[in-house]
Protein backbone atom coordinates (compact mmCIF):
# COMPACT_ATOMS: atom_id res chain seq x y z
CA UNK A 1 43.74 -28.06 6.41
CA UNK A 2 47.46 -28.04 6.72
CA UNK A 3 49.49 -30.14 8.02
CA UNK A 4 52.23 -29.82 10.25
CA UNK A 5 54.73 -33.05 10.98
CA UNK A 6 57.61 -31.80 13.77
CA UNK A 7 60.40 -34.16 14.09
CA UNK A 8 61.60 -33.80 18.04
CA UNK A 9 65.12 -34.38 19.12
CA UNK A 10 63.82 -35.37 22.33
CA UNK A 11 59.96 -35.65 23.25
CA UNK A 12 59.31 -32.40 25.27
CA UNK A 13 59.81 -32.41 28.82
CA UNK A 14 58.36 -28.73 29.27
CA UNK A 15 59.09 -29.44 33.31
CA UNK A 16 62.68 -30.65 32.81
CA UNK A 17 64.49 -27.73 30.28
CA UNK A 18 63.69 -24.26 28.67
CA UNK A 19 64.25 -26.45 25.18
CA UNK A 20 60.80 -28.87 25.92
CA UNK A 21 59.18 -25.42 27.09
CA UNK A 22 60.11 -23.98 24.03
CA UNK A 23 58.58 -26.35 21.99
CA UNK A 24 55.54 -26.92 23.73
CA UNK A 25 54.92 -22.88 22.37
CA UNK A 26 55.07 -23.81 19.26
CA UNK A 27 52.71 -26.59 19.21
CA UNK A 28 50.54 -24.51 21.13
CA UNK A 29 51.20 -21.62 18.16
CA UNK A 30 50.11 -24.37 15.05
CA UNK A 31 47.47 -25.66 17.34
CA UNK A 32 46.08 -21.92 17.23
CA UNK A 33 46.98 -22.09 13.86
CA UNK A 34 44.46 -24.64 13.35
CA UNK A 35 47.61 -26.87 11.96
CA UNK A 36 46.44 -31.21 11.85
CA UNK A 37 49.69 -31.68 14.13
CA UNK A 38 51.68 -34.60 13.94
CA UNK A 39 54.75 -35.06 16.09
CA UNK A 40 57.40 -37.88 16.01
CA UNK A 41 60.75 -38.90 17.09
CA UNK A 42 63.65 -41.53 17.11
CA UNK A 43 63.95 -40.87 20.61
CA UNK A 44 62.73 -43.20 23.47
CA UNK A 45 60.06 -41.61 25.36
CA UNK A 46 61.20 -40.49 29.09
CA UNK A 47 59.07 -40.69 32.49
CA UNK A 48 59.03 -36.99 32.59
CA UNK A 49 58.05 -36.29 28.59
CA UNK A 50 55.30 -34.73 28.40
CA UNK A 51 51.60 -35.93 26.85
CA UNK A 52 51.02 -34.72 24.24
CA UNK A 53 47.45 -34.91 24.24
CA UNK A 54 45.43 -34.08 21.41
CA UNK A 55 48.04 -33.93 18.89
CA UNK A 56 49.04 -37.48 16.83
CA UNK A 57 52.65 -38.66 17.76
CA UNK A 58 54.64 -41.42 16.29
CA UNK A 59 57.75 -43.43 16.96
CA UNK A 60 59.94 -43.28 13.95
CA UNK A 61 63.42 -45.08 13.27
CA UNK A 62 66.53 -43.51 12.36
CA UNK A 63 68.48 -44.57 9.07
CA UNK A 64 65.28 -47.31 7.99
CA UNK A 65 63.45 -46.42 4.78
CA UNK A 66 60.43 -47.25 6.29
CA UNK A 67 60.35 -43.58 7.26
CA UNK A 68 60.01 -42.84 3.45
CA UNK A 69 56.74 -44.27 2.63
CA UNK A 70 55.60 -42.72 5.90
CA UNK A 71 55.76 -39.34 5.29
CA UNK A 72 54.90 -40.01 1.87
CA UNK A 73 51.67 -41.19 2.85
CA UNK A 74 51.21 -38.54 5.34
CA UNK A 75 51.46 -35.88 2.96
CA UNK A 76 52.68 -32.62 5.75
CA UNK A 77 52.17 -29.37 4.31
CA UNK A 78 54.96 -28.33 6.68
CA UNK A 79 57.69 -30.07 8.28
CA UNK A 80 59.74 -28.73 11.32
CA UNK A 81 63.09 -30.13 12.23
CA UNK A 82 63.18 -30.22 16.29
CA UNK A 83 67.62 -28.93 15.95
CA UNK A 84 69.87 -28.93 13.45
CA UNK A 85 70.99 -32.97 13.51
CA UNK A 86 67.33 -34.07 13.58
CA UNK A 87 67.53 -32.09 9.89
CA UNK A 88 70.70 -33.64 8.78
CA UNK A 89 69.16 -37.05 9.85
CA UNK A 90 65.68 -36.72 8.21
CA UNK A 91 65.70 -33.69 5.75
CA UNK A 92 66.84 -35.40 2.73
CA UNK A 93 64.03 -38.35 3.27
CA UNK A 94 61.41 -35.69 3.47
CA UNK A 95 62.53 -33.63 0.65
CA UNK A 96 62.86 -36.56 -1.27
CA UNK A 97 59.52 -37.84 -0.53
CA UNK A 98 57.76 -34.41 -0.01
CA UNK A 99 59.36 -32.29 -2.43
CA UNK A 100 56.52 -29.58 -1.13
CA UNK A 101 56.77 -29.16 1.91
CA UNK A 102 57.83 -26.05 3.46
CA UNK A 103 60.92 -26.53 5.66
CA UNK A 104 61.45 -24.96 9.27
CA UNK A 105 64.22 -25.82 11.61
CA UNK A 106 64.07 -24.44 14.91
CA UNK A 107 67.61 -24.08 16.43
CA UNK A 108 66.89 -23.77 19.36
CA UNK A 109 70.28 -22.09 20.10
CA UNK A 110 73.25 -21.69 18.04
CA UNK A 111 75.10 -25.15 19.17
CA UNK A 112 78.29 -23.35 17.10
CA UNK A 113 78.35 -20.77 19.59
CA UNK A 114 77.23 -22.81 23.15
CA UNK A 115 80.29 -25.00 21.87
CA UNK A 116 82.71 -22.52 20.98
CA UNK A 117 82.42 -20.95 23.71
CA UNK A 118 82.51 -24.24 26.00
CA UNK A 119 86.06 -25.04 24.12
CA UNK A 120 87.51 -21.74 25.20
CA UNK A 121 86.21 -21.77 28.93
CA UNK A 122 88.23 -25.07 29.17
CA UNK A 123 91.11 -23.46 27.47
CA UNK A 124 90.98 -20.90 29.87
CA UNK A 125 91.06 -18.15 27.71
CA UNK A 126 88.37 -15.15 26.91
CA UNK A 127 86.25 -16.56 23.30
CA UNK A 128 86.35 -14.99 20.31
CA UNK A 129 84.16 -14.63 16.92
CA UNK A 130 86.56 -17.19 14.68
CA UNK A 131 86.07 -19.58 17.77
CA UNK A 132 82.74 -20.12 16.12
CA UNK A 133 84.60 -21.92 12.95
CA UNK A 134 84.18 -25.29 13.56
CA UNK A 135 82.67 -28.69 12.03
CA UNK A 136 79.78 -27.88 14.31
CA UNK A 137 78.96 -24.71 12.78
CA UNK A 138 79.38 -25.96 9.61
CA UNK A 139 77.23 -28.47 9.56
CA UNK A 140 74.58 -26.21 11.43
CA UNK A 141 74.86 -23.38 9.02
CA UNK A 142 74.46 -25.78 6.19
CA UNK A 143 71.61 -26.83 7.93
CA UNK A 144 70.10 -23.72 8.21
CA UNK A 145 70.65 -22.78 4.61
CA UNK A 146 68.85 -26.02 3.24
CA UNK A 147 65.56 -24.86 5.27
CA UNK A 148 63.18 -22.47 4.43
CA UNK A 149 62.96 -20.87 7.45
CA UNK A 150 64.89 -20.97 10.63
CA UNK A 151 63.52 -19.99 13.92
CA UNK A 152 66.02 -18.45 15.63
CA UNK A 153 65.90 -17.60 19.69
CA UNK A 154 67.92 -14.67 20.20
CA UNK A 155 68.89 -11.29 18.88
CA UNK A 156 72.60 -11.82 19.60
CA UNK A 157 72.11 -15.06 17.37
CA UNK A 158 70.09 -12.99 14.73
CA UNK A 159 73.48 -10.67 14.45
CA UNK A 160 75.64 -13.67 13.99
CA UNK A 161 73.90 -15.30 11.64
CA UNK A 162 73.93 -12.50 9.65
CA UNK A 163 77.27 -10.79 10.10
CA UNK A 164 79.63 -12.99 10.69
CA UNK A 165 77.94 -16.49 8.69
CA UNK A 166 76.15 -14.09 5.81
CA UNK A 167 73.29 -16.08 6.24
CA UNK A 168 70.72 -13.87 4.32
CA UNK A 169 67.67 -12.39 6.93
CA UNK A 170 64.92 -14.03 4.58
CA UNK A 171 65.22 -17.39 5.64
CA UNK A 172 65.86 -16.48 9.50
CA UNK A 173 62.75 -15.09 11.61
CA UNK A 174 63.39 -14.17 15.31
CA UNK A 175 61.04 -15.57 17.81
CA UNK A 176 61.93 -15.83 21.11
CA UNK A 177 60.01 -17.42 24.17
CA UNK A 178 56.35 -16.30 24.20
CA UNK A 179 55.04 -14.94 27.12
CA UNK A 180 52.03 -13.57 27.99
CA UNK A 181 51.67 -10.62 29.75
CA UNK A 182 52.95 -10.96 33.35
CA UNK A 183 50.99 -10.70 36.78
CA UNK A 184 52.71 -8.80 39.52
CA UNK A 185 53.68 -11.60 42.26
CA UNK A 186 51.88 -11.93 45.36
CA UNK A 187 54.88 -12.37 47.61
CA UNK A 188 57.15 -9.25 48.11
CA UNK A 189 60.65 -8.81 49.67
CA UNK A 190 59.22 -9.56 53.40
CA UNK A 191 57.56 -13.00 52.27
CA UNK A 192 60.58 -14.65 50.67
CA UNK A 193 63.45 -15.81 51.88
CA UNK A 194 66.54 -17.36 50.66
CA UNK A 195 68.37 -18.08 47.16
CA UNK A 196 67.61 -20.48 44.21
CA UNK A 197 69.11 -21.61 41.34
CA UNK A 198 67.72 -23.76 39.17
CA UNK A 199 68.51 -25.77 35.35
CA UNK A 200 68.90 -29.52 33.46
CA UNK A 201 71.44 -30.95 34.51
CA UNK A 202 71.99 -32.86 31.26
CA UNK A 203 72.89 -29.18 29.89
CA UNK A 204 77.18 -28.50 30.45
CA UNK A 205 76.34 -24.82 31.20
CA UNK A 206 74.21 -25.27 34.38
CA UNK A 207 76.78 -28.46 35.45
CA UNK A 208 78.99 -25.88 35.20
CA UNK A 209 77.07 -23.22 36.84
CA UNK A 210 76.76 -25.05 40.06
CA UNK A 211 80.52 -26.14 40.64
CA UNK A 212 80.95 -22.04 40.59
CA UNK A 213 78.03 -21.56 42.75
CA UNK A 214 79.64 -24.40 45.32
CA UNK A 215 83.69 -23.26 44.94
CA UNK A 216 83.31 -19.51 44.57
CA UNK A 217 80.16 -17.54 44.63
CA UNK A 218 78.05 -19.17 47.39
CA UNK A 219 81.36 -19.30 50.19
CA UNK A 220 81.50 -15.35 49.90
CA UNK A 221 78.12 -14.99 49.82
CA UNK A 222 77.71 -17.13 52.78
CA UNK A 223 80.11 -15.05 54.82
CA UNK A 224 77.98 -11.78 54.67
CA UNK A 225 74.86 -13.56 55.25
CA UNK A 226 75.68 -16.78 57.60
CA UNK A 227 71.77 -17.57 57.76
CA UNK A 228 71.03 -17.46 54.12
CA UNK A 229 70.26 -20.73 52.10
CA UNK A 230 70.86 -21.93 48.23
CA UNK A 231 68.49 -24.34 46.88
CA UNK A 232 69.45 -25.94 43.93
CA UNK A 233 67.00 -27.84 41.86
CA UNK A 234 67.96 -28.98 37.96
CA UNK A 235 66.58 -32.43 36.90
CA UNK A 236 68.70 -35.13 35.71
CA UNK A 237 70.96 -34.40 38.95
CA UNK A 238 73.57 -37.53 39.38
CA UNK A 239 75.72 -38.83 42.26
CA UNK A 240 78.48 -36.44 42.38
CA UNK A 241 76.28 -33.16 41.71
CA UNK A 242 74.06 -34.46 44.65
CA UNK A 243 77.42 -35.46 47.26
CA UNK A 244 77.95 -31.49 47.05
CA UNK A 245 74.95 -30.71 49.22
CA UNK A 246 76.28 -29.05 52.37
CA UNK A 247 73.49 -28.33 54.63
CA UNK A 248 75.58 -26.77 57.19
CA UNK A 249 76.52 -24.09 55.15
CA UNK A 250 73.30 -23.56 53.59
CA UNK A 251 74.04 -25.36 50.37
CA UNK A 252 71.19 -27.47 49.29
CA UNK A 253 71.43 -29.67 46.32
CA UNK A 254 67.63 -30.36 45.76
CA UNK A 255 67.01 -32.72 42.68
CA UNK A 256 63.93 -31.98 40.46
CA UNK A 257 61.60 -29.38 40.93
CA UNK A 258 58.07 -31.26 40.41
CA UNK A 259 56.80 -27.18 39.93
CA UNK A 260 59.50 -24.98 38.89
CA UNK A 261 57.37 -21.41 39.52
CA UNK A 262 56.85 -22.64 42.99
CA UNK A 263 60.25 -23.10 44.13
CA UNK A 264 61.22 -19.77 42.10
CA UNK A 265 58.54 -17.79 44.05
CA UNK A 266 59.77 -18.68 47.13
CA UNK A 267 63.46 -17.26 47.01
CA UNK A 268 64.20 -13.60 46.93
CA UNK A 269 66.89 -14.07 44.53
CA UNK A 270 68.23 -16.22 41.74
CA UNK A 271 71.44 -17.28 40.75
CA UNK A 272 73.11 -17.97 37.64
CA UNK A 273 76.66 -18.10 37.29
CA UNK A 274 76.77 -18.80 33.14
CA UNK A 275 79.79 -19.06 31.88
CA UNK A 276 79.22 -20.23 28.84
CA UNK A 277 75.93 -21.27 26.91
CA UNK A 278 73.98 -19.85 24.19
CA UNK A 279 70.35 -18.78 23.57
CA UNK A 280 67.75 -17.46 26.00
CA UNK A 281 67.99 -18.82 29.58
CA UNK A 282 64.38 -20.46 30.94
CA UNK A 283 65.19 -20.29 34.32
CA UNK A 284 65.49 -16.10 34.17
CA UNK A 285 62.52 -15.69 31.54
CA UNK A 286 60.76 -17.67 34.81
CA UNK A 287 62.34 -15.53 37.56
CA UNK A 288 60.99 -12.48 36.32
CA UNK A 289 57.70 -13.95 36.07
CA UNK A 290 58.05 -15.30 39.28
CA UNK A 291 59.01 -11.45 40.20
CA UNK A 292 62.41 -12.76 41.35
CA UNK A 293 65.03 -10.91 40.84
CA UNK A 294 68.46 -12.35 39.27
CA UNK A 295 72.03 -12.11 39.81
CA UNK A 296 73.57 -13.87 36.63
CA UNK A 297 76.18 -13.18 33.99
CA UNK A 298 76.38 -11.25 30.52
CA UNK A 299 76.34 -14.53 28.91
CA UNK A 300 72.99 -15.33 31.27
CA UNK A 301 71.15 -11.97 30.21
CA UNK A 302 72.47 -12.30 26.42
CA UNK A 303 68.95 -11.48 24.37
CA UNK A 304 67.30 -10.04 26.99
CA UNK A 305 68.90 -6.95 28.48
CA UNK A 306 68.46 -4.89 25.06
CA UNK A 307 67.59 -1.91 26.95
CA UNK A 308 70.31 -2.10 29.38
CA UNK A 309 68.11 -2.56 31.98
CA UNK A 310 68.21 -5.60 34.12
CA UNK A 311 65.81 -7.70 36.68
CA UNK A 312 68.48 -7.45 38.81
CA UNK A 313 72.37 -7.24 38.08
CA UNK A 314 74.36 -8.71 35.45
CA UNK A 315 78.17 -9.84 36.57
CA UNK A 316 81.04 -11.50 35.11
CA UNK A 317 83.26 -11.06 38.14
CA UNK A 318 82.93 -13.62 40.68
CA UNK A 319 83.51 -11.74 43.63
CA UNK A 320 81.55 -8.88 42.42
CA UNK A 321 78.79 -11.19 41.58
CA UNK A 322 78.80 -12.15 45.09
CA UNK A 323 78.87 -8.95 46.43
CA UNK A 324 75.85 -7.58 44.20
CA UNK A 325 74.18 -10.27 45.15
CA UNK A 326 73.88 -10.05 48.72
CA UNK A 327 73.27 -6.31 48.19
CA UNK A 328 70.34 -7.55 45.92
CA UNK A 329 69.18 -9.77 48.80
CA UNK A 330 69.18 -7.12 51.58
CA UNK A 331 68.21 -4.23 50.17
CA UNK A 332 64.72 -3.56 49.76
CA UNK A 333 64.18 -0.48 47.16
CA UNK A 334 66.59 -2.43 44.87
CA UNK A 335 65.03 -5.67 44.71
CA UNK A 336 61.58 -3.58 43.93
CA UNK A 337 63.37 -1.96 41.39
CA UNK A 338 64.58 -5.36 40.01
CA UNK A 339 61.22 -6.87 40.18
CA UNK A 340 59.63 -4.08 37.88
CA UNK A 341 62.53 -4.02 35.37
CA UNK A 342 61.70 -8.16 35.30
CA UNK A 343 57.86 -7.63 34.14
CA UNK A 344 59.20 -4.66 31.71
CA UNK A 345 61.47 -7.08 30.32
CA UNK A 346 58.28 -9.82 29.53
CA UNK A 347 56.18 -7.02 28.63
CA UNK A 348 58.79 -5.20 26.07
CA UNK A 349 60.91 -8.19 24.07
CA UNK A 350 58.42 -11.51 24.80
CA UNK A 351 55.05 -10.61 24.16
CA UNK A 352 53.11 -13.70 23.01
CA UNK A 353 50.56 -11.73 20.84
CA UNK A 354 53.23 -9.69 19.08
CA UNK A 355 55.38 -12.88 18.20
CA UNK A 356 52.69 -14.87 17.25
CA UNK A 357 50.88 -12.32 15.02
CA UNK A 358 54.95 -11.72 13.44
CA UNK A 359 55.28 -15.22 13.11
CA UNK A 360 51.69 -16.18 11.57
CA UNK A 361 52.79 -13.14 8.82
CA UNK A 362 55.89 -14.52 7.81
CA UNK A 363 54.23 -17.99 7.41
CA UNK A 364 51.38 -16.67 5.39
CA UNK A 365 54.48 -14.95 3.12
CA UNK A 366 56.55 -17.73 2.77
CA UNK A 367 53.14 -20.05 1.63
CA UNK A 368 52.41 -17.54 -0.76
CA UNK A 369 55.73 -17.66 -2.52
CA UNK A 370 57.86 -20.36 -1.81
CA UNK A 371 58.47 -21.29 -5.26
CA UNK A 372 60.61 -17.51 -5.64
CA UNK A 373 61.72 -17.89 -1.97
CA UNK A 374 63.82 -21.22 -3.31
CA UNK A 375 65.09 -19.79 -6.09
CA UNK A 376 66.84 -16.83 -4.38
CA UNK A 377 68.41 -19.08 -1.63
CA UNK A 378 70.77 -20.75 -4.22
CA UNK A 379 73.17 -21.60 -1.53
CA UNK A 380 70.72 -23.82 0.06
CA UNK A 381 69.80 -25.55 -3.04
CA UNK A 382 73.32 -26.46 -3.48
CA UNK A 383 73.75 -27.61 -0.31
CA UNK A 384 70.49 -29.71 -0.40
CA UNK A 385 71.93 -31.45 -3.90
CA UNK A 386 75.20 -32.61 -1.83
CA UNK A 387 73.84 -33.19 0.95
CA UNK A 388 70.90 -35.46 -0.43
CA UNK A 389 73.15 -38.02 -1.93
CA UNK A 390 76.45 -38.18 0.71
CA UNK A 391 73.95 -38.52 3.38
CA UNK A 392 71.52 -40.64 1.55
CA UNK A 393 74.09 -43.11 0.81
CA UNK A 394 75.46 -42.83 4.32
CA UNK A 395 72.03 -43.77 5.48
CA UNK A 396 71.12 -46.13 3.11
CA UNK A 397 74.70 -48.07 4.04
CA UNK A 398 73.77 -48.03 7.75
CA UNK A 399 69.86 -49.99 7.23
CA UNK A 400 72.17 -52.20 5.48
CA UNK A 401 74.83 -52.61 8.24
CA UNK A 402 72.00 -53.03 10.49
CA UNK A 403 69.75 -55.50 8.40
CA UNK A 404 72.62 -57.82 8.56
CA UNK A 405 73.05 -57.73 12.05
């Protein structure tokens, strides 16, 4: 039986962020798999992480050899790095130690490109491509080229990768979310009321998000419909986010949604003002499963609107935004429209049984000839020799620093 050992950044809180959904897939994909699944992490374990159950999970420590002689002894056929720093941390230890083991690191999302363009939003200026040189995407690209395989989320990523990094396509594979096929909603336009918006609020992007809702989109909105509500729910809210709730004006900072769908469901529409960000956005993927209709940005639909057709409208100016949204919200035949185009959308680019079944392939593939697979990804040999003894020694000079202590 194989066996699969996935180091987490975090430990998945599948209720909290798209990231512990995301990973909860693909357990659920090795599980299928028939994988022996073993998950661990330097992280401490939160209130809201989730279970687990039936899979073995372990609490390792950061820069102590112990780790060595662990997975040593555990022997893991394959090893998946939960981000790009969780490989820079670990990789060399279980290279060194399990010289066999195939080598996946799921992204996630390009961080290069969520902080590039984070840096120019707060420069005020539009972002461009050489925005994306920076120590961050150097590291992560050298990341990606010691792997065997990197799981990357979006399409827009794919294209970056490849044109702009010349990362070769045989050791990136494309899978996004996995969805299965989506059930029309029981609630139409007459049932629902209201808007929602919804994300972590450990993530910049939604922080952000919400101060554009408060200052600019949700005051012009408000105007044109002086009944209508916004319920915001993100976990991790603190203090200040929650002092911005203004009932009076129908602006409802709510905290933690204990069931995400639920809340979603209920609103007509959802907003999501993304300025910056990278990756596939949870909080849509669920909106058109919900059958809610969106009003976000082209940064929000990035990887999803390859067709050019949209659960709803896709905005970059604010007062436009605004404007399409209450026209969203009051008009009937579009929000039907936008409901449809949602489930086309799940249907189309997410399908869990086409992912899977592309996904199992390229495993199978990359089993059968890893040894050749290696030797044509040169680049990531050569990175793996460096990288094995500066951060080795970096780590082995840290247990010391901390042995003393």
């Amino acid at each position: 039986m194989n066996r699969i050992l996935i180091i987490g950044h975090h430990w998945p809180e599948p209720n909290s962020s798209a990231a512990g959904t995301r990973m909860m897939e693909l357990i659920r994909f090795f599980e299928a798999q028939k994988f022996a699944i073993h998950f661990a992490s330097a992280a401490v374990r939160g209130e809201f992480s989730s279970e687990l159950n039936d899979i073995q999970i372990h609490q390792v420590k950061m820069n102590d050899s112990s780790f060595d002689d662990w997975v040593e002894s555990l022997e893991p056929s394959h090893v998946l790095f939960d981000r790009f720093m969780v490989e820079e941390q670990f990789g060399w230890r279980v290279r060194k130690a399990c010289p066999e083991a195939i080598c996946l690191l799921d992204t996630e999302d390009l961080h290069c490109l969520r902080g590039a363009r984070q840096a120019a939003l707060k420069a005020n200026r539009k972002f461009e491509t050489n925005d994306l040189i920076s120590d961050i995407s150097k590291r992560e690209i050298a990341s990606i080229f010691r792997c065997d395989l990197s799981l990357i989320i979006s399409l827009i990523e794919m294209d970056i990768l490849e044109s702009f990094f010349q990362v070769p396509r045989s050791i990136l594979h494309y899978i996004p979310f996995l969805i299965e096929e989506p059930k029309p909603s029981v609630k139409d336009f007459e049932a629902r009321s209201n808007f929602v918006s919804i994300g972590n609020f450990l993530h910049a992007p939604n922080k952000d998000a919400v101060m554009v809702l408060k200052e600019t989109v949700w005051p012009l909105i408000r105007k044109q419909l002086p009944t209508a509500e916004l319920h915001v729910y993100g976990a991790y809210m603190d203090n200040n986010l929650g002092r911005m709730s203004d009932p009076k004006n129908g602006f409802h900072m709510n905290g933690r949604a204990e069931h995400s769908i639920e809340v979603i469901s209920e609103a007509r529409v959802l907003l999501a003002p993304l300025r910056m960000g990278a990756g596939l956005k949870g909080k849509l993927i669920e909106a058109m499963q919900c059958g809610t209709p969106n009003v976000t940005t082209s940064i929000g639909a990035e990887g999803m609107n390859e067709g050019n057709t949209w659960s709803g409208v896709v905005e970059d100016d604010l007062e436009a935004f605004a404007t399409k949204a209450v026209q969203l919200y009051s008009d009937q035949e579009k929000w039907n429209k936008a409901q449809i185009a949602g489930y086309e959308i799940l249907s189309n680019q997410f399908s869990e049984e086409v992912h899977k079944k592309q996904f199992q392939e390229r495993l199978t593939q990359l089993e059968a000839n890893i040894e050749t697979h290696r030797k044509s990804n040169f680049i990531g040999s050569m990175l793996q020799f460096h990288n094995q003894r500066s951060t080795e020694f970096m780590g082995r000079w840290i247990e010391v620093k901390n042995a003393k202590k």
